[in-house]
C-alpha atoms as a PDB file:
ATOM      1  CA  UNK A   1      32.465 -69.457 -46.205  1.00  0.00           C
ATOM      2  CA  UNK A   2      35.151 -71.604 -44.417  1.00  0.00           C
ATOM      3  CA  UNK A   3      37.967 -69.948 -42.846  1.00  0.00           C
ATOM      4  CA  UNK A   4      40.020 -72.665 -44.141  1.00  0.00           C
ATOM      5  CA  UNK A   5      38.951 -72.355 -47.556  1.00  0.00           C
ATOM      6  CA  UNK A   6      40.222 -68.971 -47.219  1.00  0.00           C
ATOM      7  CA  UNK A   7      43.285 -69.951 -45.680  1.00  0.00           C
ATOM      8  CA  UNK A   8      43.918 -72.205 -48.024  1.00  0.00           C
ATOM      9  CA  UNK A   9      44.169 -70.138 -51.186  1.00  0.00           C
ATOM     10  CA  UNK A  10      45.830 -67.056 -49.754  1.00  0.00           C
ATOM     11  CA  UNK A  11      48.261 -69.582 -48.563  1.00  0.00           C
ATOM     12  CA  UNK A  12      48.415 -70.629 -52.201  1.00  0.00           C
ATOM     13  CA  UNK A  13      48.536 -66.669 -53.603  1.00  0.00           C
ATOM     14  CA  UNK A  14      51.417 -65.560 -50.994  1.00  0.00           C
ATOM     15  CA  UNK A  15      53.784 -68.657 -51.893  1.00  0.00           C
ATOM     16  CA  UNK A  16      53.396 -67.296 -55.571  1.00  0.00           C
ATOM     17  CA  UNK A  17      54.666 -64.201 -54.776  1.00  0.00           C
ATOM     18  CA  UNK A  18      51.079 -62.507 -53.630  1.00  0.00           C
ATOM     19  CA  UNK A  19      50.525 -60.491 -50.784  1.00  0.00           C
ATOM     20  CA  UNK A  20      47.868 -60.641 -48.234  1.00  0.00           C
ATOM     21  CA  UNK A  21      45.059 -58.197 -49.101  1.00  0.00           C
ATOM     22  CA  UNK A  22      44.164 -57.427 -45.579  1.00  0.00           C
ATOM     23  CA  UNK A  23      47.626 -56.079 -45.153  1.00  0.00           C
ATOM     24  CA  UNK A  24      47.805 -53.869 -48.278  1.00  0.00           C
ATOM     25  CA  UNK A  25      44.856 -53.755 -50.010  1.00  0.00           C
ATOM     26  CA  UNK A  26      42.581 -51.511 -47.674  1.00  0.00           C
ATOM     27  CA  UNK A  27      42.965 -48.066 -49.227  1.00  0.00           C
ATOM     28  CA  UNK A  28      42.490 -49.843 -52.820  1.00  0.00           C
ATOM     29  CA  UNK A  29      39.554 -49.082 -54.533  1.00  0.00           C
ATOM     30  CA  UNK A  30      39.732 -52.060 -56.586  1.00  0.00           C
ATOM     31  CA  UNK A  31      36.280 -53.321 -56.454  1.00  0.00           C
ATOM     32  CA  UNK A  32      34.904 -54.524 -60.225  1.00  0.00           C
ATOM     33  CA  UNK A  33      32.151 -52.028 -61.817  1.00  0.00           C
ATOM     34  CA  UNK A  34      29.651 -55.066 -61.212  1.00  0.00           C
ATOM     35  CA  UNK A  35      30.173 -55.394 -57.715  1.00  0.00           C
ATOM     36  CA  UNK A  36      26.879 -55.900 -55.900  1.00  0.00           C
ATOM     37  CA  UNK A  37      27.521 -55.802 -51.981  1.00  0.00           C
ATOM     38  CA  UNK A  38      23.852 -56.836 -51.673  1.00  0.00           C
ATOM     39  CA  UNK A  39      23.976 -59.882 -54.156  1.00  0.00           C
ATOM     40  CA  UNK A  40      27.601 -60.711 -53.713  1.00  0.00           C
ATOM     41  CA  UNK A  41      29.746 -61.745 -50.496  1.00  0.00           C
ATOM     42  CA  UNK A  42      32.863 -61.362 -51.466  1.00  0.00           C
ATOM     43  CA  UNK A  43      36.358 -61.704 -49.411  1.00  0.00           C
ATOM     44  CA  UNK A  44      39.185 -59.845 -51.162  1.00  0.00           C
ATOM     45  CA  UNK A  45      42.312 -62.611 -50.439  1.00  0.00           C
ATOM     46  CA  UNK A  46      45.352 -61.534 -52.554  1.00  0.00           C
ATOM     47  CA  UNK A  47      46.881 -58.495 -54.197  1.00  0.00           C
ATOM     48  CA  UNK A  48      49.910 -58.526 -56.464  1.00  0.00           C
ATOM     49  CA  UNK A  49      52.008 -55.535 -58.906  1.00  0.00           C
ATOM     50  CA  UNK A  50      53.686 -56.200 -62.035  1.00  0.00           C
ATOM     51  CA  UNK A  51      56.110 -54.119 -63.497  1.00  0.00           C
ATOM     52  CA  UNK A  52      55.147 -53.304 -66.879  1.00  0.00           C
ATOM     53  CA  UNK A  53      56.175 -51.367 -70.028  1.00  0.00           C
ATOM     54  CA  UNK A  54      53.539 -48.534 -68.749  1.00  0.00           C
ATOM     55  CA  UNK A  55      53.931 -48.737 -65.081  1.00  0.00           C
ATOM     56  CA  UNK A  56      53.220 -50.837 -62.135  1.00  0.00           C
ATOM     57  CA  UNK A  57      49.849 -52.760 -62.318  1.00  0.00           C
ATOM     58  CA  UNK A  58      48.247 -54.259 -59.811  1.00  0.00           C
ATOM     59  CA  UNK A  59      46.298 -57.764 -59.692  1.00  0.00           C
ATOM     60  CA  UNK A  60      43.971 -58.882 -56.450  1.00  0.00           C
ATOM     61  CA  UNK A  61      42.089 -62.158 -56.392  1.00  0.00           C
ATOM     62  CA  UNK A  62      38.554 -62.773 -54.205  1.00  0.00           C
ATOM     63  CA  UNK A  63      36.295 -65.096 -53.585  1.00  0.00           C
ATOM     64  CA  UNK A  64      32.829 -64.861 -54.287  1.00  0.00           C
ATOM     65  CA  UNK A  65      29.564 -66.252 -52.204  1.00  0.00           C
ATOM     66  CA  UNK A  66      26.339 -66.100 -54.102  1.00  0.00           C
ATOM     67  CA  UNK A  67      24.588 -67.739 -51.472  1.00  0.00           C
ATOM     68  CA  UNK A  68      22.590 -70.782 -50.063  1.00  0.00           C
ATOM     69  CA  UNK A  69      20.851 -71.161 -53.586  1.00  0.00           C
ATOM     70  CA  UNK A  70      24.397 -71.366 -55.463  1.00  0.00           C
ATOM     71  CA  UNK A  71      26.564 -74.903 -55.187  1.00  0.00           C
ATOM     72  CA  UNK A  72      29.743 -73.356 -55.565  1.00  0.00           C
ATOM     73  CA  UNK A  73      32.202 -70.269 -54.274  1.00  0.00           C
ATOM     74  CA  UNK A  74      33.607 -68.301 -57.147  1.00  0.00           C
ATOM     75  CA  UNK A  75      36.925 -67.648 -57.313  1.00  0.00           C
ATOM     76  CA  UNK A  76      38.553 -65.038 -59.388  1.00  0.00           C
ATOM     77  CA  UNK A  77      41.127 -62.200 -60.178  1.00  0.00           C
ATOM     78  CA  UNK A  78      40.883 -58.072 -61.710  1.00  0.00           C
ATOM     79  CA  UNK A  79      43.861 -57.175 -63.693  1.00  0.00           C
ATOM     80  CA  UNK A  80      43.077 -54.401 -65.975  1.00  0.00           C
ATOM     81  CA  UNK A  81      44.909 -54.428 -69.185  1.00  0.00           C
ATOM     82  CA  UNK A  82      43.962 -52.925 -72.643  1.00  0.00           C
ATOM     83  CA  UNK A  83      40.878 -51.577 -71.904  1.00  0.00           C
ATOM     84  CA  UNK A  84      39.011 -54.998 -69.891  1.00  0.00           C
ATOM     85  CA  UNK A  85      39.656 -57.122 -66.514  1.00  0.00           C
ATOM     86  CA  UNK A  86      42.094 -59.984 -68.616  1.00  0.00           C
ATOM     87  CA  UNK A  87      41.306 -62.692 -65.874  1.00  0.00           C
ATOM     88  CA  UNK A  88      37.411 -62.403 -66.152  1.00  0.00           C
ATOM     89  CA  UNK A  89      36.995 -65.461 -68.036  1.00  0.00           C
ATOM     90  CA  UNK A  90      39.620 -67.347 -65.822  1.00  0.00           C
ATOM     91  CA  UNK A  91      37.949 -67.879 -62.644  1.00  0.00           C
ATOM     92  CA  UNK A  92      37.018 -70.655 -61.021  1.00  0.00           C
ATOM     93  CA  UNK A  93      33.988 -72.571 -59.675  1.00  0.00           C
ATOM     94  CA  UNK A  94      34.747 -74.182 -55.980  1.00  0.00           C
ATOM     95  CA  UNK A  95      32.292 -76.654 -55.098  1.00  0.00           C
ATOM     96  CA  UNK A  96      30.913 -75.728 -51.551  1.00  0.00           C
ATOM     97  CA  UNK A  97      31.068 -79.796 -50.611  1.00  0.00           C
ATOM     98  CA  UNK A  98      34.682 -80.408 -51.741  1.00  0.00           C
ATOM     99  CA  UNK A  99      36.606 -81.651 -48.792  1.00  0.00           C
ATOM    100  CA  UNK A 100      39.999 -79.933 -48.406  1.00  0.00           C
ATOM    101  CA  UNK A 101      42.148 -82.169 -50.000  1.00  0.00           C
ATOM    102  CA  UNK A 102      44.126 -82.780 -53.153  1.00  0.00           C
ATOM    103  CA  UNK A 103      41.582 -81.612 -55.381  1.00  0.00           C
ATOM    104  CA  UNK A 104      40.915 -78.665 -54.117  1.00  0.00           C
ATOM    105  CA  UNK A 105      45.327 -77.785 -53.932  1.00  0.00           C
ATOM    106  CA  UNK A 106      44.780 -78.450 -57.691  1.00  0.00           C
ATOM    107  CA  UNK A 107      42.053 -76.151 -58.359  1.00  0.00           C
ATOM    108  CA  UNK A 108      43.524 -73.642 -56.561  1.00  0.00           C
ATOM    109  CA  UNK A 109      47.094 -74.426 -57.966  1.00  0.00           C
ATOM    110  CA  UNK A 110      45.182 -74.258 -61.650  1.00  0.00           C
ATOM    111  CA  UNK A 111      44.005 -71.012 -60.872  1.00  0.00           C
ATOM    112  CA  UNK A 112      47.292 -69.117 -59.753  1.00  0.00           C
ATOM    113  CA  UNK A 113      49.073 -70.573 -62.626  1.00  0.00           C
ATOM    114  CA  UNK A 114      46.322 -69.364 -65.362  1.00  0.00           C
ATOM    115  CA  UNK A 115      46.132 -65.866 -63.821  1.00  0.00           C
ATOM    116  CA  UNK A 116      50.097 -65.650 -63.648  1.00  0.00           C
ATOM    117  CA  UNK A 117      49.908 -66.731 -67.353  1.00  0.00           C
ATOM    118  CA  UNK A 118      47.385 -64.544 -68.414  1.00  0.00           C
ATOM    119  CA  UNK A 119      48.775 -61.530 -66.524  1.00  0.00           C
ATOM    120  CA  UNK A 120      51.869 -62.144 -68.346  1.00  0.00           C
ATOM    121  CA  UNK A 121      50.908 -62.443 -72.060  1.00  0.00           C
ATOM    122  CA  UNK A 122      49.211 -59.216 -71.275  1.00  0.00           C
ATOM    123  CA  UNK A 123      50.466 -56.625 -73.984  1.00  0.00           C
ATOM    124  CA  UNK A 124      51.982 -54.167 -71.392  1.00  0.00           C
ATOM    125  CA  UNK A 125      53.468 -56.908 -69.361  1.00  0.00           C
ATOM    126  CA  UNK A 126      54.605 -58.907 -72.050  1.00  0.00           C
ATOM    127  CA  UNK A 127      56.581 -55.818 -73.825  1.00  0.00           C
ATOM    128  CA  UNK A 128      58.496 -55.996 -70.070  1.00  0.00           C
ATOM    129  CA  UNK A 129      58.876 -59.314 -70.106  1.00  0.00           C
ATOM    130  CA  UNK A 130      61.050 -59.253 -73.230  1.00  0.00           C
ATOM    131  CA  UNK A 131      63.065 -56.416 -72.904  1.00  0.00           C
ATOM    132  CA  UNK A 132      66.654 -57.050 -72.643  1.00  0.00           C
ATOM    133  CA  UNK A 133      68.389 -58.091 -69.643  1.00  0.00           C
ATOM    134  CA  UNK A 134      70.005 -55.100 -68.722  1.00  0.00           C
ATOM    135  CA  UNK A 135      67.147 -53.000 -69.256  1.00  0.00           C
ATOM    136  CA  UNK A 136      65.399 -54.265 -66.941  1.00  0.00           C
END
């Protein structure tokens, strides 16, 4: 996987608000229930907490290898909420031979926008997000 590809996207994460996962994330035991170290390469990138009507809940975003045979990287995010990982179905395919370059910004733009979206019309989150001012 290119480093800048990397780069790129956790650039993307931290200047919504993310953090870098390498700094924080590496007493989490965050890893999905389908995790497959010997299937999957994955790089853990990003790691986020939202304050919620139940607590503080925390997000993190990877990117996923599946190898020479596979055209694409994967990228995606974990934020459990009401039972299920809410940004499963939002991830998003990377083509390995897409030049750095506007497209890929927008992909990766696309991507932190939908999982800040979906994050926030969670249930939990959303009850936060629309409490009054003050209580807050």
């Amino acid at each position: 996987m290119s480093e800048n590809l990397r780069q790129l996207v956790t650039k993307s994460l931290l200047a919504g608000g993310w953090s870098d996962f390498d700094e924080r994330g590496k007493s989490l035991s965050a890893k999905p229930v389908n995790w497959s170290e010997a299937s999957v390469k994955g790089i853990w990138l990003a790691i986020k907490d939202y304050k919620t009507e139940v607590g503080i809940k925390t997000a993190t975003v990877h990117i996923e290898d599946y190898g020479l045979d596979y055209d694409n990287f994967r990228l995606l995010g974990h934020y459990q909420s009401e039972g299920r990982n809410i940004l499963e179905p939002h991830s998003v395919l990377i083509p390995k031979t897409l030049p750095e370059g506007d497209m890929l910004t927008r992909l990766i733009a696309e991507f932190v926008a939908d999982t800040e979206a979906t994050i926030d019309a969670s249930y939990a989150r959303k009850l936060w997000l629309t409490r009054p001012v003050s209580a807050n």
